[in-house]
Protein backbone atom coordinates (compact mmCIF):
# COMPACT_ATOMS: atom_id res chain seq x y z
CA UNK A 1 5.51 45.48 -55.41
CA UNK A 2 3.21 42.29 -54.78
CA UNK A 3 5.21 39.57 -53.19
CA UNK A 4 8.54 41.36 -52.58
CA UNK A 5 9.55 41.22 -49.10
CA UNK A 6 10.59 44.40 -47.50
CA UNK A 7 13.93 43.18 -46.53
CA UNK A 8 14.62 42.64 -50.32
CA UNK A 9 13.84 46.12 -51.65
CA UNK A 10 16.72 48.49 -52.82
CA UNK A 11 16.21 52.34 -52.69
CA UNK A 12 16.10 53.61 -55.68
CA UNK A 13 17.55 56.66 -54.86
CA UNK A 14 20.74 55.10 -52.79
CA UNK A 15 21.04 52.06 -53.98
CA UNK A 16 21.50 50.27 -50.58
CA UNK A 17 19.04 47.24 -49.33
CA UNK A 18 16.58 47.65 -46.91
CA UNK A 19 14.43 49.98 -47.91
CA UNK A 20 10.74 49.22 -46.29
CA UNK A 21 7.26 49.64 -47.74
CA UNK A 22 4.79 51.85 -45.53
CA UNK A 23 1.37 52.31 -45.72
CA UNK A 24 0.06 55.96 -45.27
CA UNK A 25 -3.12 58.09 -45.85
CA UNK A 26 -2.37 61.08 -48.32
CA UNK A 27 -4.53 63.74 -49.14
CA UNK A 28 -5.39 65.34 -51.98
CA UNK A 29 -6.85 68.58 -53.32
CA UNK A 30 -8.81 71.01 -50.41
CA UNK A 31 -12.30 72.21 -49.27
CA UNK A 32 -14.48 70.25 -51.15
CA UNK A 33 -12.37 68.72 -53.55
CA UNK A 34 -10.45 67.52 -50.95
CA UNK A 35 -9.97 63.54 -51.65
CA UNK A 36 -8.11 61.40 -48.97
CA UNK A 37 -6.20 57.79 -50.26
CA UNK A 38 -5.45 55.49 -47.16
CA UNK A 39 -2.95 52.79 -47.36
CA UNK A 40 -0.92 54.26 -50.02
CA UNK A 41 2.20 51.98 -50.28
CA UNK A 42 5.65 54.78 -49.41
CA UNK A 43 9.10 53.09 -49.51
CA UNK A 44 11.24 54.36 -47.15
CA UNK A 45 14.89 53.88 -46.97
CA UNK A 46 16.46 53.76 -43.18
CA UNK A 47 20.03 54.49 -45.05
CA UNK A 48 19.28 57.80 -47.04
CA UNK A 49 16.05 58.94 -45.26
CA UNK A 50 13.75 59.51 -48.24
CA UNK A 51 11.07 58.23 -48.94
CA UNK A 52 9.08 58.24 -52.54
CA UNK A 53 6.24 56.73 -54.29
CA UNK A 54 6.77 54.13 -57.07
CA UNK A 55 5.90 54.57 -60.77
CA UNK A 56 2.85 51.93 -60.49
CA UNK A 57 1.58 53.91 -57.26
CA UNK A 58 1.52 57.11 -58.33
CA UNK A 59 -0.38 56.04 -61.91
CA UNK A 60 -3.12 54.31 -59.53
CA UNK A 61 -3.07 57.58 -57.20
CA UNK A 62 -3.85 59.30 -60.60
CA UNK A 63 -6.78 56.80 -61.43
CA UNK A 64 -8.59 56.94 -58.36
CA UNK A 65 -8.19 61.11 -58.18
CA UNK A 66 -9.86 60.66 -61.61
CA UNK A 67 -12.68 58.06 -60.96
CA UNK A 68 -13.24 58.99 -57.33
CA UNK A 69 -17.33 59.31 -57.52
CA UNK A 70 -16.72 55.48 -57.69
CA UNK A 71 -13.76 54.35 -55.32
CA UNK A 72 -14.56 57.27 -52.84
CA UNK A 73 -16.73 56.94 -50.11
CA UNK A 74 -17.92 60.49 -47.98
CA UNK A 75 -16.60 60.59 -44.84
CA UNK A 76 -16.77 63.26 -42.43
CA UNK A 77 -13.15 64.93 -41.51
CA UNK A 78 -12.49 66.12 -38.27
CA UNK A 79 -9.28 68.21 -38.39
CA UNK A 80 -6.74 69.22 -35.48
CA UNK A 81 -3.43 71.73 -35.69
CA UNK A 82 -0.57 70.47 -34.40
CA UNK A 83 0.66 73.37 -32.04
């Protein structure tokens, strides 16, 4: 995904251009396995309305949920419902 502008990526699921890269937190696990990843690269297509993780992201997602005691740093989590 490195260099590719977003205006250049085809959904892989459509196949029409435009598709755009976002960058979300996603969390992972609960209670105190819970593990939060921020700036997870999504692509999102405008045209079909998915949206899915790549191949390469989802390997590193797996790396980092299995070396997080050294890319994780403890945060405290304040949580709110949406009502």
């Amino acid at each position: 995904m490195e260099n590719i502008q977003n205006s250049q990526l085809i959904c892989d699921l459509c196949g029409k251009e435009g598709a755009k890269i976002r960058h979300v937190s996603r969390s992972y696990g609960k209670g105190e396995n819970l593990l939060v990843i921020e700036n997870v690269p999504v692509i999102s297509c405008p045209h079909c309305g998915e949206s899915y993780l790549t191949a390469e992201t989802l390997h590193e997602i797996e790396r980092i949920k299995l070396h997080r005691q050294s890319f994780a740093e403890p945060r405290p989590v304040p949580v709110a419902i949406f009502t």
